[in-house]
PDB file of N, CA and C in Angstrom:
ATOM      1  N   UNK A   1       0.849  -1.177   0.000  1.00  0.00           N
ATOM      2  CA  UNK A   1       0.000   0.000   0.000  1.00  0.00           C
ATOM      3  C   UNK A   1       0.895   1.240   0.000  1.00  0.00           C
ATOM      4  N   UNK A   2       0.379   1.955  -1.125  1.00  0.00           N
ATOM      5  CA  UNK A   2       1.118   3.375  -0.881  1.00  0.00           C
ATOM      6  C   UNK A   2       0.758   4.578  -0.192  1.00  0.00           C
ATOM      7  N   UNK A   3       1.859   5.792   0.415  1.00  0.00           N
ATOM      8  CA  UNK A   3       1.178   6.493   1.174  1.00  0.00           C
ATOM      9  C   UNK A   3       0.549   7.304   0.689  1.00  0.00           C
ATOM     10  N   UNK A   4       0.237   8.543   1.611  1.00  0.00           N
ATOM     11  CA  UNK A   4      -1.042   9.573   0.811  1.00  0.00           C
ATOM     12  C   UNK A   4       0.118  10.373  -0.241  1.00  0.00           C
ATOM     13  N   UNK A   5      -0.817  10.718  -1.058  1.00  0.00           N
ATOM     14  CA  UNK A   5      -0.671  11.220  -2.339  1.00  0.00           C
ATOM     15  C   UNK A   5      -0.577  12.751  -1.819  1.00  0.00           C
ATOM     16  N   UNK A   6       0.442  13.298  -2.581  1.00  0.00           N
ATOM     17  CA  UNK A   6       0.379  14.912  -2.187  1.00  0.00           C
ATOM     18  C   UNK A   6       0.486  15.378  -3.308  1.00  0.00           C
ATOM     19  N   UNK A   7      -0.219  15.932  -3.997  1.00  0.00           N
ATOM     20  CA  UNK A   7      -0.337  17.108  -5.541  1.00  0.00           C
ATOM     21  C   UNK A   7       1.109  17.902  -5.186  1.00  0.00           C
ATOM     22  N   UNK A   8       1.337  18.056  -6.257  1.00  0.00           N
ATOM     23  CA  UNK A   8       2.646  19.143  -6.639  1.00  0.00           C
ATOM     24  C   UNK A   8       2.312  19.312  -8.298  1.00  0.00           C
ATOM     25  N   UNK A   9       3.215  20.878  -8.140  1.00  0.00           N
ATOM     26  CA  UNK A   9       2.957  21.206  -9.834  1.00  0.00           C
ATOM     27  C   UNK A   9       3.330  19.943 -10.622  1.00  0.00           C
ATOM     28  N   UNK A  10       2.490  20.208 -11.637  1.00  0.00           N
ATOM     29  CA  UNK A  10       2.618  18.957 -12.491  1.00  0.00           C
ATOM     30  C   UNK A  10       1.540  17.357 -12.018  1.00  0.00           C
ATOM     31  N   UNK A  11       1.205  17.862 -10.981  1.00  0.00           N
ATOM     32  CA  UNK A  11       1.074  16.498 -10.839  1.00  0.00           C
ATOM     33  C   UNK A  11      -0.429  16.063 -11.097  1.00  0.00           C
ATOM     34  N   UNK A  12      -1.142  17.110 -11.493  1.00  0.00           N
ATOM     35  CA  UNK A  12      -2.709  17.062 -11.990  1.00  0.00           C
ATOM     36  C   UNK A  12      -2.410  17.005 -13.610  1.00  0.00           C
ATOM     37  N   UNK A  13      -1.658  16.717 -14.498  1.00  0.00           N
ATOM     38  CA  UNK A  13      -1.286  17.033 -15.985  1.00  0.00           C
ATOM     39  C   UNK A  13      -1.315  18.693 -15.928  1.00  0.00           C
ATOM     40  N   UNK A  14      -2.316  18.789 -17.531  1.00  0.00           N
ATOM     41  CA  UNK A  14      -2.728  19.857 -17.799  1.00  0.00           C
ATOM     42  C   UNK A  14      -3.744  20.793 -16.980  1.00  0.00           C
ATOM     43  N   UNK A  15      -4.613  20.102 -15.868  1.00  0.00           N
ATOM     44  CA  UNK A  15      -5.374  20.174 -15.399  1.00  0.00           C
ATOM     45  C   UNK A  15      -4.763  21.605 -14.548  1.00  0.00           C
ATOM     46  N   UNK A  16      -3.838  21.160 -13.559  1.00  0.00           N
ATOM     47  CA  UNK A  16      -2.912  22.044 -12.562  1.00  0.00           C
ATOM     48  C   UNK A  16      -2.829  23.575 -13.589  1.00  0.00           C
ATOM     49  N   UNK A  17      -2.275  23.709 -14.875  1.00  0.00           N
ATOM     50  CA  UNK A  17      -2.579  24.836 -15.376  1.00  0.00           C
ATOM     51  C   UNK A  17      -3.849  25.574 -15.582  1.00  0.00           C
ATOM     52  N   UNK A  18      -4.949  25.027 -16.039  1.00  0.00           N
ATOM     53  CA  UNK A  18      -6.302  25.430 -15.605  1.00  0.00           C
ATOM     54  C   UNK A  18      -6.687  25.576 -14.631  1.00  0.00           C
ATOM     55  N   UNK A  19      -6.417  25.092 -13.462  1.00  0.00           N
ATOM     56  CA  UNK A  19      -7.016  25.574 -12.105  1.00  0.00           C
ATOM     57  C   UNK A  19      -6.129  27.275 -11.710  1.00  0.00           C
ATOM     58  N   UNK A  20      -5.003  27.147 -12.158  1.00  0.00           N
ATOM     59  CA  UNK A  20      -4.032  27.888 -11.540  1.00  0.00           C
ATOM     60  C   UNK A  20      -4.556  29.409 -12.646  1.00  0.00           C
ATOM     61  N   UNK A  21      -4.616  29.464 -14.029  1.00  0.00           N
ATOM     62  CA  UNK A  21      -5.095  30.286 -14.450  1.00  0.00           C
ATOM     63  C   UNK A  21      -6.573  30.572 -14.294  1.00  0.00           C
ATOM     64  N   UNK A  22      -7.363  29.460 -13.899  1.00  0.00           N
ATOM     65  CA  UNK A  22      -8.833  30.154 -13.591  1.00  0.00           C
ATOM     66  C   UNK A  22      -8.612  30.950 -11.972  1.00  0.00           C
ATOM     67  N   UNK A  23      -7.932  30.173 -11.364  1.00  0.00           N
ATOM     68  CA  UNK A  23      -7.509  30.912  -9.768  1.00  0.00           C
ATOM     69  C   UNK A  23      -7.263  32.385 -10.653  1.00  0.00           C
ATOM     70  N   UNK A  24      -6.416  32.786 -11.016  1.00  0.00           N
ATOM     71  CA  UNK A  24      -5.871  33.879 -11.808  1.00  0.00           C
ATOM     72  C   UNK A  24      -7.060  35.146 -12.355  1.00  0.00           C
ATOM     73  N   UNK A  25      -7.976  34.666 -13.171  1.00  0.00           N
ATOM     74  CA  UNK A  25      -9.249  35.126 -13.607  1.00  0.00           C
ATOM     75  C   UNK A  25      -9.989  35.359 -12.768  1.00  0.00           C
ATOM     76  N   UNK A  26      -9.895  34.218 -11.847  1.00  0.00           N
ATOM     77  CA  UNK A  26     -11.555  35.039 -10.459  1.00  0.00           C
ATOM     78  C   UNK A  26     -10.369  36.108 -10.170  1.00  0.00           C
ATOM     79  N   UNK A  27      -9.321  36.151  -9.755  1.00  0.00           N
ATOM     80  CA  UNK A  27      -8.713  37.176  -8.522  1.00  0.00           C
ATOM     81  C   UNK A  27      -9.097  38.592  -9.505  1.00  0.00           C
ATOM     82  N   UNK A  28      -8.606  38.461 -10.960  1.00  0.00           N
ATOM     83  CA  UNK A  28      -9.102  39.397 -11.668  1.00  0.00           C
ATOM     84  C   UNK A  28     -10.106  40.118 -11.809  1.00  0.00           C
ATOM     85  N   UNK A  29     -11.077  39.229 -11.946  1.00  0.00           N
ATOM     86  CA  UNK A  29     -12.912  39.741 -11.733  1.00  0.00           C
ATOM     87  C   UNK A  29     -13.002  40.364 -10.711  1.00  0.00           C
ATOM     88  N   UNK A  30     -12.665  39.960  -9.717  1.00  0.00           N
ATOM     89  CA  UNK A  30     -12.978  40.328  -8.443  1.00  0.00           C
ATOM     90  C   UNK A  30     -12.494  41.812  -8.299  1.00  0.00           C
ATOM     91  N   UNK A  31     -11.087  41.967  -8.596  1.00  0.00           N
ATOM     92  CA  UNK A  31     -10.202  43.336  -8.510  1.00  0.00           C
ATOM     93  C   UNK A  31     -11.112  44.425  -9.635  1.00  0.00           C
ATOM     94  N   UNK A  32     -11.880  43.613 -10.804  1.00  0.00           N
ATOM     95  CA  UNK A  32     -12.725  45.057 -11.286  1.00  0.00           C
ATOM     96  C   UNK A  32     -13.834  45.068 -10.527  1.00  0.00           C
ATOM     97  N   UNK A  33     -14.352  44.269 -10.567  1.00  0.00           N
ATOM     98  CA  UNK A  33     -15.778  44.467  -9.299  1.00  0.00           C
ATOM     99  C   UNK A  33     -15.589  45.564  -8.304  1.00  0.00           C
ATOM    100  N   UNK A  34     -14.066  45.316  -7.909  1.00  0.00           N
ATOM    101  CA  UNK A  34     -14.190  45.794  -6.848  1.00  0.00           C
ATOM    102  C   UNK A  34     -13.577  47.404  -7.064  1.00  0.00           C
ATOM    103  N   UNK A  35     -12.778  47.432  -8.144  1.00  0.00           N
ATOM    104  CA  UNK A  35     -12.396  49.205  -8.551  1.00  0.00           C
ATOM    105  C   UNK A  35     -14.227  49.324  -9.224  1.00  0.00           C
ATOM    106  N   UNK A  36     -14.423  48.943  -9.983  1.00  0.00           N
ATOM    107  CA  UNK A  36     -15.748  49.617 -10.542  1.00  0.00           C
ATOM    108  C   UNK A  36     -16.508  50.202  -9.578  1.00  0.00           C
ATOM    109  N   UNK A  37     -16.740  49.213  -8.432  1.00  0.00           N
ATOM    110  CA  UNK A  37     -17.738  49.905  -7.297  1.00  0.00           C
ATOM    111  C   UNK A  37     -17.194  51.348  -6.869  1.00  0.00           C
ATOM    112  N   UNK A  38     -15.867  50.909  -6.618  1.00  0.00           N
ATOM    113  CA  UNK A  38     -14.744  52.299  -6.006  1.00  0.00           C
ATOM    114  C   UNK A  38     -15.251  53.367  -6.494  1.00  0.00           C
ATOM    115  N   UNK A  39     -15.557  53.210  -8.522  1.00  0.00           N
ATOM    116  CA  UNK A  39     -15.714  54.186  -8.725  1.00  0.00           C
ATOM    117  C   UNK A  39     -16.959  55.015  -8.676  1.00  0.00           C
ATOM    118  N   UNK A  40     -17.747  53.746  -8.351  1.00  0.00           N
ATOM    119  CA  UNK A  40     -19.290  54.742  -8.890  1.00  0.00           C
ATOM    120  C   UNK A  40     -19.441  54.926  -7.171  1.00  0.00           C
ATOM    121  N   UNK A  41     -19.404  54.731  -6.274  1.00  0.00           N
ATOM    122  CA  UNK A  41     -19.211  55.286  -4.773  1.00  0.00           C
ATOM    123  C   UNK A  41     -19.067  56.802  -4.847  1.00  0.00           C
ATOM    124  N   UNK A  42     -19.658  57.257  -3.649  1.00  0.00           N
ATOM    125  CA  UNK A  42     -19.415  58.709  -4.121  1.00  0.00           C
ATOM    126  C   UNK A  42     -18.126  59.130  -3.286  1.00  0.00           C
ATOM    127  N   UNK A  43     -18.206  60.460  -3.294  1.00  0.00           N
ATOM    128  CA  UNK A  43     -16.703  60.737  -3.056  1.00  0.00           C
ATOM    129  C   UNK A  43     -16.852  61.353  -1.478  1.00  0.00           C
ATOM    130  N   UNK A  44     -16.423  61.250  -0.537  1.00  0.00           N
ATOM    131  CA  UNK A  44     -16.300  61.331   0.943  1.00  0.00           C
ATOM    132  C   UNK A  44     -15.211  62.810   1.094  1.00  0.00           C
ATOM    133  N   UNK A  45     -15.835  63.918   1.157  1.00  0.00           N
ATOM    134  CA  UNK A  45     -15.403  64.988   0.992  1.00  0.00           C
ATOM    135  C   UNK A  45     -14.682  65.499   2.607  1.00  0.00           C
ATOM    136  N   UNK A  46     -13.635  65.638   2.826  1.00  0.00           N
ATOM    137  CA  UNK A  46     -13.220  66.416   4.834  1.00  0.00           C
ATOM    138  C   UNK A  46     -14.323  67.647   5.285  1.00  0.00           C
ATOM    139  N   UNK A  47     -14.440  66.964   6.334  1.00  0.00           N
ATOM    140  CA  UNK A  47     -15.349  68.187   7.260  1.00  0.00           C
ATOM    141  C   UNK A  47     -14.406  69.556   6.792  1.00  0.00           C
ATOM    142  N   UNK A  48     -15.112  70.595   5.840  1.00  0.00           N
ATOM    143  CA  UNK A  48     -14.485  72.112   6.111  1.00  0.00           C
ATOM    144  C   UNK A  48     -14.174  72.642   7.432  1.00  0.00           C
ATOM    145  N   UNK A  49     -14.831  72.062   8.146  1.00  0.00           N
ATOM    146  CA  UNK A  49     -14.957  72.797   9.256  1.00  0.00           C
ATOM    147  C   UNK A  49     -13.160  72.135  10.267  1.00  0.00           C
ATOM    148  N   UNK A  50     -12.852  70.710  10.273  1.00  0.00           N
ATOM    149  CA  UNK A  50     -11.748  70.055  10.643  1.00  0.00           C
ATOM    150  C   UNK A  50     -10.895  70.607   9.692  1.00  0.00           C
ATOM    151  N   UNK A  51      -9.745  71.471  10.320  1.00  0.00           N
ATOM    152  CA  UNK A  51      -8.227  71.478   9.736  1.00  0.00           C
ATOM    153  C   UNK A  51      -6.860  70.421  10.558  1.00  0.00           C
ATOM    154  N   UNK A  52      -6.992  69.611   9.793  1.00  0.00           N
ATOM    155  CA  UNK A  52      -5.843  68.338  10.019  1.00  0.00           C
ATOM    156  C   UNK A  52      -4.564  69.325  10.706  1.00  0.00           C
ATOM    157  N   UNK A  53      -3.955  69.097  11.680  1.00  0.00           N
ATOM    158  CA  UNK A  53      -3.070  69.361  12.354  1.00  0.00           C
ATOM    159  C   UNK A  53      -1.509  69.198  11.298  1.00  0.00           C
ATOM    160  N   UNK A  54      -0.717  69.925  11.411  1.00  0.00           N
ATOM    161  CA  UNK A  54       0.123  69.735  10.484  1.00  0.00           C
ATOM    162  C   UNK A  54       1.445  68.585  11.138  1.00  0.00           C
ATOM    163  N   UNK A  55       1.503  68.732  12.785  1.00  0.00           N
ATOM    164  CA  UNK A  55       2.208  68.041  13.540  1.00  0.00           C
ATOM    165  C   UNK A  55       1.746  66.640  14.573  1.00  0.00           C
ATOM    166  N   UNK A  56       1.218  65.802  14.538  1.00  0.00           N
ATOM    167  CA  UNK A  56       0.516  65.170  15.751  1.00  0.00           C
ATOM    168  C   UNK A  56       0.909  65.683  17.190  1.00  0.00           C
ATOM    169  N   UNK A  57       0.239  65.566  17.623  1.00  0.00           N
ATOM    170  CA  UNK A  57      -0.004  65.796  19.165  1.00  0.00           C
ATOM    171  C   UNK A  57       1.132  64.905  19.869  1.00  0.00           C
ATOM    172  N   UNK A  58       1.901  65.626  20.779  1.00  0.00           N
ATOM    173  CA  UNK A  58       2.479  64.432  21.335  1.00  0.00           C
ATOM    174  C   UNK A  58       2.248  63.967  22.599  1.00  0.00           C
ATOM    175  N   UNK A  59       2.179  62.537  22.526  1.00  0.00           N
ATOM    176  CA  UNK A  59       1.390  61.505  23.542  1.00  0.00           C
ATOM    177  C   UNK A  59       2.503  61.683  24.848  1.00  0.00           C
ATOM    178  N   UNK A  60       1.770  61.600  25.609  1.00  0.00           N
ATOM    179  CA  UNK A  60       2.395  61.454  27.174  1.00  0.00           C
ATOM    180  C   UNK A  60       3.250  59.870  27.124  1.00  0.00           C
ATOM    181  N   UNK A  61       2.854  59.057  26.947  1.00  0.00           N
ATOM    182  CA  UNK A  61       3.727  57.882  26.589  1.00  0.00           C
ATOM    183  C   UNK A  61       4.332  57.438  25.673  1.00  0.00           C
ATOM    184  N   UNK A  62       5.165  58.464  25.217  1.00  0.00           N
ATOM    185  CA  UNK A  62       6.397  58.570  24.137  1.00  0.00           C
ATOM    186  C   UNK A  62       7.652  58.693  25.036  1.00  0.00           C
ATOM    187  N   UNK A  63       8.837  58.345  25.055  1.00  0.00           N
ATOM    188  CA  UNK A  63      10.119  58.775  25.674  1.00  0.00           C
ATOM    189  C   UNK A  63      10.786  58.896  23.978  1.00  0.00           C
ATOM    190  N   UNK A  64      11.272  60.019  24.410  1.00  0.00           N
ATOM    191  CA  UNK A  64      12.735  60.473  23.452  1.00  0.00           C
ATOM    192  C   UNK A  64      13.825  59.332  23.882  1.00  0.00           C
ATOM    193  N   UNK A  65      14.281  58.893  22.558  1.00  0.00           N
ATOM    194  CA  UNK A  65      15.531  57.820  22.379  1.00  0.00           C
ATOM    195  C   UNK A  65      16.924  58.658  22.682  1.00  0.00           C
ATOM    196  N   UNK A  66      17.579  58.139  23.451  1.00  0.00           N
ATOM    197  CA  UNK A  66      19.184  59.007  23.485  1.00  0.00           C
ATOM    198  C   UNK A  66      20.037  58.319  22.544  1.00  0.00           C
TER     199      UNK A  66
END
C-alpha cells in the first residue's frame, strides 16, 4: 500500500494549469468588481470645518531615544 498522495505542480497534468489560471481570472474579476464599485461610490469629501493638524499631538507615553 502506498502512502497519501500529495499534488505538486505537475502532478494534476494539464489540469494544474487550468485551475491555476482560472484561480488567476476570479482574482481578476474580483479586482474590477471591486475598482468599478470604487468608482461609482461617491466621493467622501473632509469636514471644512476640521483642519488636520500639520504636527501630531504628542502623547504622554512617548520617551525620546538618546
Amino acid at each position: 500500500m502506498t502512502g497519501p498522495v500529495i499534488l505538486a505542480h505537475g502532478a494534476l497534468g494539464d489540469w494544474d494549469e487550468v485551475i491555476f489560471l482560472g484561480v488567476a481570472v476570479l482574482f481578476l474579476v474580483m479586482m474590477g468588481i471591486s475598482w468599478f464599485r470604487s468608482r461609482s461610490a461617491p466621493l467622501e469629501e473632509p469636514d471644512e470645518h476640521e483642519i488636520p493638524s500639520a504636527a501630531p499631538e504628542q502623547a504622554d507615553d512617548r520617551f525620546r531615544l538618546d
